[in-house]
N, C-alpha and C. Protein backbone atom coordinates (compact mmCIF):
# COMPACT_ATOMS: atom_id res chain seq x y z
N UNK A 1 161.95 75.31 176.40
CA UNK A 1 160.87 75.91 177.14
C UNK A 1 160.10 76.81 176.18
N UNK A 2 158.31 76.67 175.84
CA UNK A 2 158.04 77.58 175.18
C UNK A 2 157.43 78.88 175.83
N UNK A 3 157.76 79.87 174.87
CA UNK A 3 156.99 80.96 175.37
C UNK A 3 156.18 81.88 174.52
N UNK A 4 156.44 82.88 174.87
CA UNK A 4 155.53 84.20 174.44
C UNK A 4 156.30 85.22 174.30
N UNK A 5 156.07 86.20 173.20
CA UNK A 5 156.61 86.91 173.14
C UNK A 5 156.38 88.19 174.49
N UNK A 6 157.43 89.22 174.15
CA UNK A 6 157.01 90.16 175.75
C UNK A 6 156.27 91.38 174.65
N UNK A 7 155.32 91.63 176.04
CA UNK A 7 154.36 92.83 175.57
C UNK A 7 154.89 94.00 176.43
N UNK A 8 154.63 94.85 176.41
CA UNK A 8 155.35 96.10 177.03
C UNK A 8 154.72 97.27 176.91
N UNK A 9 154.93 98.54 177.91
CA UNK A 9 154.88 99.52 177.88
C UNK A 9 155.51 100.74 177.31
N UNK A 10 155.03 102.18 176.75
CA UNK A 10 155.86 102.90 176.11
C UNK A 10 157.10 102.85 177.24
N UNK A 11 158.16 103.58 177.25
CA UNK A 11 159.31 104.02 177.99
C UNK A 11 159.05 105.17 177.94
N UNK A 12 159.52 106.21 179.11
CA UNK A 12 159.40 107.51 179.97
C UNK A 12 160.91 107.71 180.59
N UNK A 13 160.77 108.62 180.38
CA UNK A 13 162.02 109.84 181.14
C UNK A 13 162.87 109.25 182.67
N UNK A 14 161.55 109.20 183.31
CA UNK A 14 161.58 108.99 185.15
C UNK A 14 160.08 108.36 185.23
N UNK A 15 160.64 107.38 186.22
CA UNK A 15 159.30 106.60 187.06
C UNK A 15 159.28 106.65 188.40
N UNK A 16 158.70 107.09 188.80
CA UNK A 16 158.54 106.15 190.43
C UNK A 16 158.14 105.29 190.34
N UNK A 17 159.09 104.38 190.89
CA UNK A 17 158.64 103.02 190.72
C UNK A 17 158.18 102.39 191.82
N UNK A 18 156.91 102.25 192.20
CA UNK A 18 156.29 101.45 192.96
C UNK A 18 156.23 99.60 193.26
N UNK A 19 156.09 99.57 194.21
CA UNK A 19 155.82 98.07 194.97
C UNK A 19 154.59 97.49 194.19
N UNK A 20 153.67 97.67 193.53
CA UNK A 20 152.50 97.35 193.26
C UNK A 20 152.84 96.57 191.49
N UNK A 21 152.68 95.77 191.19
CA UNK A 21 152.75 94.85 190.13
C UNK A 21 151.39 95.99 188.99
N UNK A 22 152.72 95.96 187.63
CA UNK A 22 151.39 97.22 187.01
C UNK A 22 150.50 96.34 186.20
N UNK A 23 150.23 95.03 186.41
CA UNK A 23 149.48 94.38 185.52
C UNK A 23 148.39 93.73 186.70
N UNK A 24 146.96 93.66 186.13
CA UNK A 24 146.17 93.18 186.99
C UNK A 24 146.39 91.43 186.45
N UNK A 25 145.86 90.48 187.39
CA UNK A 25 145.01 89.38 187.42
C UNK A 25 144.88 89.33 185.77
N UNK A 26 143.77 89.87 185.32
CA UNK A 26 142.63 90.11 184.50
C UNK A 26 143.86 90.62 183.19
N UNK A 27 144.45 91.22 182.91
CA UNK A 27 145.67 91.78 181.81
C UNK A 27 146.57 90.78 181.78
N UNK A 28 146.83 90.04 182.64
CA UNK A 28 147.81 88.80 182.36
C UNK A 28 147.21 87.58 181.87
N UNK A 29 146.13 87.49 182.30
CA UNK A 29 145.38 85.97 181.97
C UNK A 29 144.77 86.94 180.28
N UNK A 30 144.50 87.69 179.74
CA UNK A 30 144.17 88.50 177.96
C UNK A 30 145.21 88.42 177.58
N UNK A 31 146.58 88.93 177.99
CA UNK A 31 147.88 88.55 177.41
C UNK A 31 148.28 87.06 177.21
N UNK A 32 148.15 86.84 177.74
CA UNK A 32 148.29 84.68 177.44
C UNK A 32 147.92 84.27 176.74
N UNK A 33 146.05 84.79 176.80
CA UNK A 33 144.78 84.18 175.75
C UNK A 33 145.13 84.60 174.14
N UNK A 34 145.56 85.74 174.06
CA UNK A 34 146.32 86.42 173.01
C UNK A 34 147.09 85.83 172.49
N UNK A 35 148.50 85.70 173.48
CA UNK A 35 149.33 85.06 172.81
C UNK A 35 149.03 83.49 172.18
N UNK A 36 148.61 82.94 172.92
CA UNK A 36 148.37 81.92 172.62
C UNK A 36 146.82 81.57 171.15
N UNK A 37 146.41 82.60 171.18
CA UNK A 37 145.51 82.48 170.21
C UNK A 37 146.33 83.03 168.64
N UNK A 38 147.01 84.17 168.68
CA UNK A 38 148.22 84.09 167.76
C UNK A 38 149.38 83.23 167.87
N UNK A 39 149.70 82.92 168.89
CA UNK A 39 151.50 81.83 167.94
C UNK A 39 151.08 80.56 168.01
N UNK A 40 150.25 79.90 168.95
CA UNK A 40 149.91 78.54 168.91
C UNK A 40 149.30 78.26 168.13
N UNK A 41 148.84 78.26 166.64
CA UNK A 41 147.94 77.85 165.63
C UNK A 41 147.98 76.26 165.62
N UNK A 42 148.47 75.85 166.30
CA UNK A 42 148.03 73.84 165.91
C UNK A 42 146.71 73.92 166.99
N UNK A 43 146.82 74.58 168.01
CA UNK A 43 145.83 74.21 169.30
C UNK A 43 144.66 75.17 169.19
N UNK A 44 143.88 74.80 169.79
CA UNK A 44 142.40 75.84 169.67
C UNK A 44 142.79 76.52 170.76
N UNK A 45 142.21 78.00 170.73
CA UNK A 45 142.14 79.01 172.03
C UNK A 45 141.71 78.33 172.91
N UNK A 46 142.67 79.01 174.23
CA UNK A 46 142.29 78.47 175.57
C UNK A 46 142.22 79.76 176.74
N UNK A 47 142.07 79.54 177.40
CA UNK A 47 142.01 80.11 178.22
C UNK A 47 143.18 80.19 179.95
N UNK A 48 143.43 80.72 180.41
CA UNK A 48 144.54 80.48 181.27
C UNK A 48 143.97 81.15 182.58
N UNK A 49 144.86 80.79 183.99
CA UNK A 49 144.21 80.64 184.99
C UNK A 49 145.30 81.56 185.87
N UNK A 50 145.51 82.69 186.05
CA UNK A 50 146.91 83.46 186.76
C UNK A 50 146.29 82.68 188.58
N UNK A 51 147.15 82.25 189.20
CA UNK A 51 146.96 82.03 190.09
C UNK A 51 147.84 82.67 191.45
N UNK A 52 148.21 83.60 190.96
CA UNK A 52 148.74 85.11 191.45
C UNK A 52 149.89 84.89 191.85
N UNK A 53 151.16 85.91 192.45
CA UNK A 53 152.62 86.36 192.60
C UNK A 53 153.56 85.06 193.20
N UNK A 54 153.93 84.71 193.17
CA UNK A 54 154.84 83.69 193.87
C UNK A 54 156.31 83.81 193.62
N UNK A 55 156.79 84.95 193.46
CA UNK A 55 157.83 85.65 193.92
C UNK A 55 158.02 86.67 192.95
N UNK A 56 158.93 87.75 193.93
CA UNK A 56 159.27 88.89 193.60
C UNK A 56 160.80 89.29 193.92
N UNK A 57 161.01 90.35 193.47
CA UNK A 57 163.00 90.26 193.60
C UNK A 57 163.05 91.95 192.95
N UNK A 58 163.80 92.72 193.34
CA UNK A 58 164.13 93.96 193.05
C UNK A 58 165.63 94.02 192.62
N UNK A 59 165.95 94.37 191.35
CA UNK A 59 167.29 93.73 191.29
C UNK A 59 167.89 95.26 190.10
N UNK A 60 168.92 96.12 190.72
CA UNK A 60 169.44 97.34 190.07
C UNK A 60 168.58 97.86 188.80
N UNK A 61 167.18 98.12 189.81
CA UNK A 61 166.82 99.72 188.64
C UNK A 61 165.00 98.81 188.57
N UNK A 62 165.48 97.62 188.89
CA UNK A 62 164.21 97.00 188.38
C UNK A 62 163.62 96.17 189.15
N UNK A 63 162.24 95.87 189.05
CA UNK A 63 161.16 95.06 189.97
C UNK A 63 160.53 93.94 189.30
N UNK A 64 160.63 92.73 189.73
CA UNK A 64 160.42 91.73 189.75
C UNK A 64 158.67 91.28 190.07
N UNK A 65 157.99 90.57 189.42
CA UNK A 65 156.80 90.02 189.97
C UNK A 65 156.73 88.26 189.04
N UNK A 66 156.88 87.26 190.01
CA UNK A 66 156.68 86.46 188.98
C UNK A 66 155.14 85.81 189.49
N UNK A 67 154.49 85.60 188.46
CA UNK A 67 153.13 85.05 188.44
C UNK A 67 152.91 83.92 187.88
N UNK A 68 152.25 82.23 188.56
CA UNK A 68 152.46 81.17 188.27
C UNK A 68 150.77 80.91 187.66
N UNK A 69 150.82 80.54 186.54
CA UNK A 69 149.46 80.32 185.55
C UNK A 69 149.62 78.88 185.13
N UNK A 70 147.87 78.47 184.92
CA UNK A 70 148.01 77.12 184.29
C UNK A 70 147.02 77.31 183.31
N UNK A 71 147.54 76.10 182.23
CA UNK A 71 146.33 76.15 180.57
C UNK A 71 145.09 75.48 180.84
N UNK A 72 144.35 75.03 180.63
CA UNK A 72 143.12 74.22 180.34
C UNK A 72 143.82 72.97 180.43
N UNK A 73 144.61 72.74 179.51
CA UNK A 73 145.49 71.41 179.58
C UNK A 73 146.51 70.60 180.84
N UNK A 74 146.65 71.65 181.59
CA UNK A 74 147.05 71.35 182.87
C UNK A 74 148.75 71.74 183.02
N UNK A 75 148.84 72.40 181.36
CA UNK A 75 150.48 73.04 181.53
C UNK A 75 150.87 74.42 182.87
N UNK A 76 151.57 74.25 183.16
CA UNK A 76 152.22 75.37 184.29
C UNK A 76 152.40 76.22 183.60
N UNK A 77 152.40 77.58 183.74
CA UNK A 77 153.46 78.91 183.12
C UNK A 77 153.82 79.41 184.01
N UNK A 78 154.87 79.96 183.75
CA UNK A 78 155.55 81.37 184.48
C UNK A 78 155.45 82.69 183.58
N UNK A 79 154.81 83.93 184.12
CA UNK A 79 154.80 85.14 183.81
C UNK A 79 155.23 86.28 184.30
N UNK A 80 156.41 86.41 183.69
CA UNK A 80 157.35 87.61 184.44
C UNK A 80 156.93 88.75 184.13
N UNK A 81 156.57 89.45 185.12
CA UNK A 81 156.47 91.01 184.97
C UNK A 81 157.73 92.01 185.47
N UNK A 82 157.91 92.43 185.16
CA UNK A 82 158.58 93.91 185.62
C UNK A 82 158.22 95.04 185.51
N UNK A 83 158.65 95.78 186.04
CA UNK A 83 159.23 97.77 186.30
C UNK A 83 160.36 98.54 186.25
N UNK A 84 160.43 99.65 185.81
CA UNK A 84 161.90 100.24 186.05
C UNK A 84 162.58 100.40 184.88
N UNK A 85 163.85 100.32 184.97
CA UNK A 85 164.89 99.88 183.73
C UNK A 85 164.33 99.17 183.03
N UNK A 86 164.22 99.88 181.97
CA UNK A 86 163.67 98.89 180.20
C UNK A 86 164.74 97.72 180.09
N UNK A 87 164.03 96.67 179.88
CA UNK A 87 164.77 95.81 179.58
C UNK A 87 165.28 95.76 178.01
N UNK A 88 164.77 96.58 177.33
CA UNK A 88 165.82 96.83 176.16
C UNK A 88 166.58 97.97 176.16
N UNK A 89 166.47 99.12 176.63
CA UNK A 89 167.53 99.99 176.70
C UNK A 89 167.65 100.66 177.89
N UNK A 90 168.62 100.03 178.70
CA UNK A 90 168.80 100.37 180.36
C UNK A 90 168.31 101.59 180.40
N UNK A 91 168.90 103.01 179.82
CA UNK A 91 169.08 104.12 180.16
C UNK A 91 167.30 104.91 180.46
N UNK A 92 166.51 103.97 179.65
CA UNK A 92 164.93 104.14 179.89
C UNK A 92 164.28 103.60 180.82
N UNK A 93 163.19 104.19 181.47
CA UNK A 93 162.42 103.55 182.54
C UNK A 93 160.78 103.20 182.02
N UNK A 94 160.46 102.25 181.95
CA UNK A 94 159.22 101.32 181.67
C UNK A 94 158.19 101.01 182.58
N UNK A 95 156.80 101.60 182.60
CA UNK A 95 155.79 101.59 183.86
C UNK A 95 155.99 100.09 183.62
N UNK A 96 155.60 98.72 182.58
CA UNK A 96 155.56 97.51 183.08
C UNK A 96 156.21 97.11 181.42
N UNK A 97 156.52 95.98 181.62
CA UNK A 97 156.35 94.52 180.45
C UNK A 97 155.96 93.38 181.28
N UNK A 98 155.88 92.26 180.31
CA UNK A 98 155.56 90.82 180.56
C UNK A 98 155.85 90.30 179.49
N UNK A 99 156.11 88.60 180.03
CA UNK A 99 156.56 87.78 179.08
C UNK A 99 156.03 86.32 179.89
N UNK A 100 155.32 85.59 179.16
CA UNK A 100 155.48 84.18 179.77
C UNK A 100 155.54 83.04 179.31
N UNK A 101 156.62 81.82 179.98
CA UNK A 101 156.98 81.41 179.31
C UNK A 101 155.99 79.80 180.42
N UNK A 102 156.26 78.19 179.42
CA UNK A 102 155.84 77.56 179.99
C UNK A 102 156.73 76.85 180.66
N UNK A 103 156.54 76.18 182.13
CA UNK A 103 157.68 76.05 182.74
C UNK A 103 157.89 74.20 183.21
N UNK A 104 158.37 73.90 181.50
CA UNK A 104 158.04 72.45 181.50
C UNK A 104 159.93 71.79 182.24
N UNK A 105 160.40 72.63 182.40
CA UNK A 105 161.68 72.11 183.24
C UNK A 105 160.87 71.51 184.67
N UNK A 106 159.82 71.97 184.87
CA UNK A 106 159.54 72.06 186.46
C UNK A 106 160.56 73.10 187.19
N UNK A 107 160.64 73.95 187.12
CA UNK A 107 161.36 74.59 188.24
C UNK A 107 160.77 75.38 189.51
N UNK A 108 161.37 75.46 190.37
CA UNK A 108 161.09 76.42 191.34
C UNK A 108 160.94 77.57 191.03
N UNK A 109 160.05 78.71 191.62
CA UNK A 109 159.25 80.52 191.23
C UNK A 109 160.51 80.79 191.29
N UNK A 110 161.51 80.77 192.90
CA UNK A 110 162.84 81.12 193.08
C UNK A 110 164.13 81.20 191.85
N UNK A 111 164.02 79.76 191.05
CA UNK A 111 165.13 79.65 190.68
C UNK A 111 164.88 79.93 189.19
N UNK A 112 163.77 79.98 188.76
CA UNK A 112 163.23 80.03 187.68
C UNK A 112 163.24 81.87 187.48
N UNK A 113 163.07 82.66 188.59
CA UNK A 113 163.23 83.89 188.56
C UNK A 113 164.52 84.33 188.72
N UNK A 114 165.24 83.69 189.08
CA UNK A 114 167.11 84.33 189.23
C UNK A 114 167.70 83.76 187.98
N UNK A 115 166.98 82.56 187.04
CA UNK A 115 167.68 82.46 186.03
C UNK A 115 166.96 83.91 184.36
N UNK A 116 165.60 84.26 184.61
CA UNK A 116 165.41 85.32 184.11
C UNK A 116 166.02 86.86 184.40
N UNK A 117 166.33 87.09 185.39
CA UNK A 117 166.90 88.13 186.11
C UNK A 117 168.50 87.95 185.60
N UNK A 118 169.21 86.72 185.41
CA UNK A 118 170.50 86.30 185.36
C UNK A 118 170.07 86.71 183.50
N UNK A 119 169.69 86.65 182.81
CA UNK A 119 169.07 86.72 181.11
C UNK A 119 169.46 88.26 181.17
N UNK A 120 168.52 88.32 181.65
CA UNK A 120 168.81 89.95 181.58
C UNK A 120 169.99 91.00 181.76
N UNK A 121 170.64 90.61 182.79
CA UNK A 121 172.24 91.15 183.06
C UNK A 121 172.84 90.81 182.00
N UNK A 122 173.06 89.56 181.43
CA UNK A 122 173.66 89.48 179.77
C UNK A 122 173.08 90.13 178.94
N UNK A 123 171.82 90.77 178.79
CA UNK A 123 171.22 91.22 177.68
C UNK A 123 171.76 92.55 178.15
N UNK A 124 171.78 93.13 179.23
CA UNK A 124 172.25 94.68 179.27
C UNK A 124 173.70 94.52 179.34
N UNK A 125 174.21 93.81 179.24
CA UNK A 125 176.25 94.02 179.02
C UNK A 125 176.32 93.95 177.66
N UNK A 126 175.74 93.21 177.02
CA UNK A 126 175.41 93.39 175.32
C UNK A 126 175.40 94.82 174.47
């Protein structure tokens, strides 16, 4: 599955962490165009299409938004956002990151989000 690297926010002390996804529409579809204009060098810039939330999940410390995007080319992505617990050092709290990857398994928003969420619990027992 390819992806993108994750972009992220500084880390803070304490958050309230809100229901509201901290990335607009408009910041996810520049993050894509980005990525994809740096790591994809065989392909010409494209442009990408967020076609907004199609599931969400709150899971110990942290918030879930997954967002389903397509390329010019007609590839699918998945773009995980979160809140909360840094996903690199639990003990920190993070207004947002993102990461998206392309979701050429075909999977379901559902299962495709409990196997990122499932990533992560190994990365924090690490």
């Amino acid at each position: 599955m390819g992806g993108f690297p994750i972009h992220w926010e500084e880390e803070v002390q304490s958050l309230d962490q809100s229901a509201v996804c901290p990335y607009s529409t408009d910041e996810i579809e520049q993050y894509l165009w980005s990525c994809h204009y740096h790591w994809m060098l065989d392909e010409e810039p494209m442009h990408y299409k967020v076609h907004g939330v199609v599931a969400e999940h709150t899971d110990d410390g942290r918030r879930f938004w997954l967002h389903r995007a397509s390329d010019e080319v007609g590839r699918e992505w998945y773009v995980v956002v979160g809140s909360g617990r840094s996903p690199f050092k639990p003990s920190m709290k993070m207004r947002g990151w993102m990461y998206g990857k392309e979701n050429d398994l075909n999977l379901t928003p559902d299962h495709f989000l409990r196997e990122e969420i499932g990533e992560q619990h190994v990365a924090d027992a690490g």
